[in-house]
C-alpha atoms as a PDB file:
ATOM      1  CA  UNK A   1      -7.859  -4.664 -24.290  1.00  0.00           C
ATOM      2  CA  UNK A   2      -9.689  -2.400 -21.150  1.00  0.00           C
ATOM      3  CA  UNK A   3     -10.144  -4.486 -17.947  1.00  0.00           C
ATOM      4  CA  UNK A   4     -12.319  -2.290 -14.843  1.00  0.00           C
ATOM      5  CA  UNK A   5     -11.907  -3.754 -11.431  1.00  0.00           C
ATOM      6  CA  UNK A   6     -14.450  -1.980  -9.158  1.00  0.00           C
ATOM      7  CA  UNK A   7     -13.055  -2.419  -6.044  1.00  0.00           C
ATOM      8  CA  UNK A   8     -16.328  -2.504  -3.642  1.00  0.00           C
ATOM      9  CA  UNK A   9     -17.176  -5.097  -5.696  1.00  0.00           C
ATOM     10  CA  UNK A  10     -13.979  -7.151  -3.580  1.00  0.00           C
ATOM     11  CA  UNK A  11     -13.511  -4.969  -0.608  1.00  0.00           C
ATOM     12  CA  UNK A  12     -16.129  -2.994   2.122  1.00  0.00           C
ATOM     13  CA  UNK A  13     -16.116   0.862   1.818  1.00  0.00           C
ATOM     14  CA  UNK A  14     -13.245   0.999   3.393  1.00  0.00           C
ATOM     15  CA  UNK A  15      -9.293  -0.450   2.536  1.00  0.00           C
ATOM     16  CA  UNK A  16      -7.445  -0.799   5.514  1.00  0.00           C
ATOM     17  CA  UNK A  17      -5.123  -4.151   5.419  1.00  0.00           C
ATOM     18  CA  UNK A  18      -2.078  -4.141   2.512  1.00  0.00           C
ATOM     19  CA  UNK A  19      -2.523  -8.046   2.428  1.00  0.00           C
ATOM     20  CA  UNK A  20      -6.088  -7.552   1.024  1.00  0.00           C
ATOM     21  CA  UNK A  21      -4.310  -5.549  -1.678  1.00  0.00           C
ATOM     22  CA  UNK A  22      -2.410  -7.714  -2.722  1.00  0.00           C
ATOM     23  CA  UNK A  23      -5.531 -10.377  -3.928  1.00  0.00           C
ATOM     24  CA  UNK A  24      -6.088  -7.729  -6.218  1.00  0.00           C
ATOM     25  CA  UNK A  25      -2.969  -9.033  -8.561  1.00  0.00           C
ATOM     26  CA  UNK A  26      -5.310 -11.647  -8.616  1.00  0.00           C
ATOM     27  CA  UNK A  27      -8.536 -10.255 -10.089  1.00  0.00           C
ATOM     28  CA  UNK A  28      -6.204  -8.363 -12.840  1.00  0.00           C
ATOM     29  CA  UNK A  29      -5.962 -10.455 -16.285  1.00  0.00           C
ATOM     30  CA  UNK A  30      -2.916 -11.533 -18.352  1.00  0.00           C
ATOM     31  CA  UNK A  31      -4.343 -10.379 -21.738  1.00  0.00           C
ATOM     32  CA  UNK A  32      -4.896  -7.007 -20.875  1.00  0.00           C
ATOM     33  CA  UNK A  33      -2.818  -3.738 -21.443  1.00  0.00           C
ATOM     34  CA  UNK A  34      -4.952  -1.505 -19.570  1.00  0.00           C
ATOM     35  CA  UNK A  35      -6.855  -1.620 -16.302  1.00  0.00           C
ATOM     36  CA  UNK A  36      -9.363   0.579 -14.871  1.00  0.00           C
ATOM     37  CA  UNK A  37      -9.122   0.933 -11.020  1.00  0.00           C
ATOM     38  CA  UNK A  38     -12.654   2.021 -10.031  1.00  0.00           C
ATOM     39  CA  UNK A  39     -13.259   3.788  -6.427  1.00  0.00           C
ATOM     40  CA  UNK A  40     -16.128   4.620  -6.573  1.00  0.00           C
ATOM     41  CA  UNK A  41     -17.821   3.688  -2.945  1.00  0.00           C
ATOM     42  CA  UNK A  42     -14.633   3.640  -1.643  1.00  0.00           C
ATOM     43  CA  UNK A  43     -14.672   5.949   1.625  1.00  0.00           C
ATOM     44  CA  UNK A  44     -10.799   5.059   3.125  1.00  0.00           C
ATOM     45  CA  UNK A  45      -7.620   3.761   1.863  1.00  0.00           C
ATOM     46  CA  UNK A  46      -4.699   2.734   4.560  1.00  0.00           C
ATOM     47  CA  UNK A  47      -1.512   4.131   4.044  1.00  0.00           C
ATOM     48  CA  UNK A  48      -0.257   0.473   3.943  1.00  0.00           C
ATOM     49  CA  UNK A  49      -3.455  -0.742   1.393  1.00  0.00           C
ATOM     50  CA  UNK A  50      -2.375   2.506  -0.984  1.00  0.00           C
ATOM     51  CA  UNK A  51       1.436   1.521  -1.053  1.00  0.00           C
ATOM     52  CA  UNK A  52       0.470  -2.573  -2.093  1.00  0.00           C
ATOM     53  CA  UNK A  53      -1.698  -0.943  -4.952  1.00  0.00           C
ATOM     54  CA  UNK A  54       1.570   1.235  -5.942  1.00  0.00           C
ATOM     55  CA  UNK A  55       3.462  -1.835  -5.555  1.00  0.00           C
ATOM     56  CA  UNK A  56       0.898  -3.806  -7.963  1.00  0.00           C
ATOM     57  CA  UNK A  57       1.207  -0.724 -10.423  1.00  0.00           C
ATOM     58  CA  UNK A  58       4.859  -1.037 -10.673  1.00  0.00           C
ATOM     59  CA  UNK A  59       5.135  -4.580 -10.486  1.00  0.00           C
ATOM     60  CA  UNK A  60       2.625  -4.662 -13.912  1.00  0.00           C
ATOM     61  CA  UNK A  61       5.060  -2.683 -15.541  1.00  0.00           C
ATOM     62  CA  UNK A  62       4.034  -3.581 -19.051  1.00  0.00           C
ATOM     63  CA  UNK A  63       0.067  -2.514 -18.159  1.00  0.00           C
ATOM     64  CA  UNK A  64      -1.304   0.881 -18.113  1.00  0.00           C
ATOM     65  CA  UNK A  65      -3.183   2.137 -14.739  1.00  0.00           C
ATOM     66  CA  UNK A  66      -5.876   4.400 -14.507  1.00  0.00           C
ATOM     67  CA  UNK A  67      -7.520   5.277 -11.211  1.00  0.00           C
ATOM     68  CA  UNK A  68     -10.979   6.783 -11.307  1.00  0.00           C
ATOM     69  CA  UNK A  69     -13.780   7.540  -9.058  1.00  0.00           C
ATOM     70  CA  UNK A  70     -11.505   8.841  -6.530  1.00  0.00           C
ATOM     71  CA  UNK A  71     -12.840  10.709  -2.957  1.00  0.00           C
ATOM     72  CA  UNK A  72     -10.950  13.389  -1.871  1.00  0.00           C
ATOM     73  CA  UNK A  73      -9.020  11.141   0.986  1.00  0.00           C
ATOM     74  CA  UNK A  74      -8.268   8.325  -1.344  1.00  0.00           C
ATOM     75  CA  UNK A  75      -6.752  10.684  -4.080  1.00  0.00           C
ATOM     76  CA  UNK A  76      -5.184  12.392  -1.050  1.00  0.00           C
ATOM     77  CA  UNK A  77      -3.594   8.848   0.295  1.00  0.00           C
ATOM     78  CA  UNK A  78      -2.428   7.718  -3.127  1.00  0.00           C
ATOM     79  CA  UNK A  79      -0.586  11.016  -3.709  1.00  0.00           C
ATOM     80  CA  UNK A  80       1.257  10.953  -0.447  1.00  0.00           C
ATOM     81  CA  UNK A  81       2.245   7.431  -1.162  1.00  0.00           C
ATOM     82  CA  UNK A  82       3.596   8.279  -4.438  1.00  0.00           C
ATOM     83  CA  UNK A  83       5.116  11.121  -3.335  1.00  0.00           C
ATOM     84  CA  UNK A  84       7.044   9.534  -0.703  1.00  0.00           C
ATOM     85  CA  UNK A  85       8.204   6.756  -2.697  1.00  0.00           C
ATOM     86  CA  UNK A  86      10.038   8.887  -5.281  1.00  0.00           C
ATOM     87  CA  UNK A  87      11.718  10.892  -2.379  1.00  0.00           C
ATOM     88  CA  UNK A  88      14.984   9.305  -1.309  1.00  0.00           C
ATOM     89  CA  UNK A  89      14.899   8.074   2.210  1.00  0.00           C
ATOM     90  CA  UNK A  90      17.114   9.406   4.750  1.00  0.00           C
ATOM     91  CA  UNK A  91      18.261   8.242   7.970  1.00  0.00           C
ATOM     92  CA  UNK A  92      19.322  10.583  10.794  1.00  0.00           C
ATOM     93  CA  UNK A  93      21.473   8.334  12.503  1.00  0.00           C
ATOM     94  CA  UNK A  94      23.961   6.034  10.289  1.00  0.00           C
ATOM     95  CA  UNK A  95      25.188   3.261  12.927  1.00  0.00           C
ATOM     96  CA  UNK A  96      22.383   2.585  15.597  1.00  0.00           C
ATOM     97  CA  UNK A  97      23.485   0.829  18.051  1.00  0.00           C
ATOM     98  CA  UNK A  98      21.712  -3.084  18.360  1.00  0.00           C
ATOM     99  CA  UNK A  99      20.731  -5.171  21.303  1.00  0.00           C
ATOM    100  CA  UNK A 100      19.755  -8.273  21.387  1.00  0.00           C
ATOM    101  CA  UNK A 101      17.718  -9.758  23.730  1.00  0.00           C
ATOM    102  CA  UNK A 102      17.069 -13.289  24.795  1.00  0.00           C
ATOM    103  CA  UNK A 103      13.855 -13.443  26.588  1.00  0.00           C
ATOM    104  CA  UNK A 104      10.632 -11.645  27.465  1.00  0.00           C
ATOM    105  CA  UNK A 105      12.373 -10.952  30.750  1.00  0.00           C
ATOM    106  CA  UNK A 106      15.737  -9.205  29.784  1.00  0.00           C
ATOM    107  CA  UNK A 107      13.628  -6.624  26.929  1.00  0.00           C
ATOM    108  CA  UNK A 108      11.860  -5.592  30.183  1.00  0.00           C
ATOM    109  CA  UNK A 109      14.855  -5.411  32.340  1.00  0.00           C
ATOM    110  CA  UNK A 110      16.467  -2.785  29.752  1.00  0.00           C
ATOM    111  CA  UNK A 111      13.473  -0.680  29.045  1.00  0.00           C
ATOM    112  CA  UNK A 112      13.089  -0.320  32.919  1.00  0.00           C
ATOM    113  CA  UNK A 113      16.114   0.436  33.531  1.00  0.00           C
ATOM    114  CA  UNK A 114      16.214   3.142  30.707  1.00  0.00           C
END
């Protein structure tokens, strides 16, 4: 069973917020094995908006995903998302050192006196 979500029929034009994404889990049925993600309208995607869809996608393992109706810059933002979660993150420092500050007050003394 086929279920379409067309997304300006939730969101505006454009997807900036990943908490908005995330109410999407809630439009998607149980009894379905594959849904349709339609953009059509859709004229921005956050960063943060395209990783929450990802993290849908992944999280529905047992569901099949297709996204259609893509703009250029919404295929482009999906792609770099995707891209950069299958790349293994590295850190250029290994032990940062922490501070920990008590107050409003001390934070500003430090940066100042940086």
């Amino acid at each position: 069973m086929n279920q379409t979500i067309r997304l300006l029929d939730i969101y505006s034009a454009d997807l900036f917020i990943r908490s908005r994404a995330s109410e999407l889990r809630k439009c998607i049925n149980d009894d379905v094995d594959e849904v349709t993600l339609d953009f059509e309208g859709i004229g921005f995607m956050s960063r943060s908006f395209a990783d929450e869809v990802c993290n849908i996608i992944d999280d529905m393992g047992g569901k099949t995903f297709t996204l259609v109706n893509q703009n250029s810059d919404v295929a482009t933002m999906m792609t770099k998302v995707r891209d950069g979660r299958s790349r293994e993150r590295k850190r250029g420092v290994e032990n940062a050192k922490m501070y920990e500050f008590q107050d409003m007050e001390s934070l500003s003394e430090f940066l100042i006196a940086m």
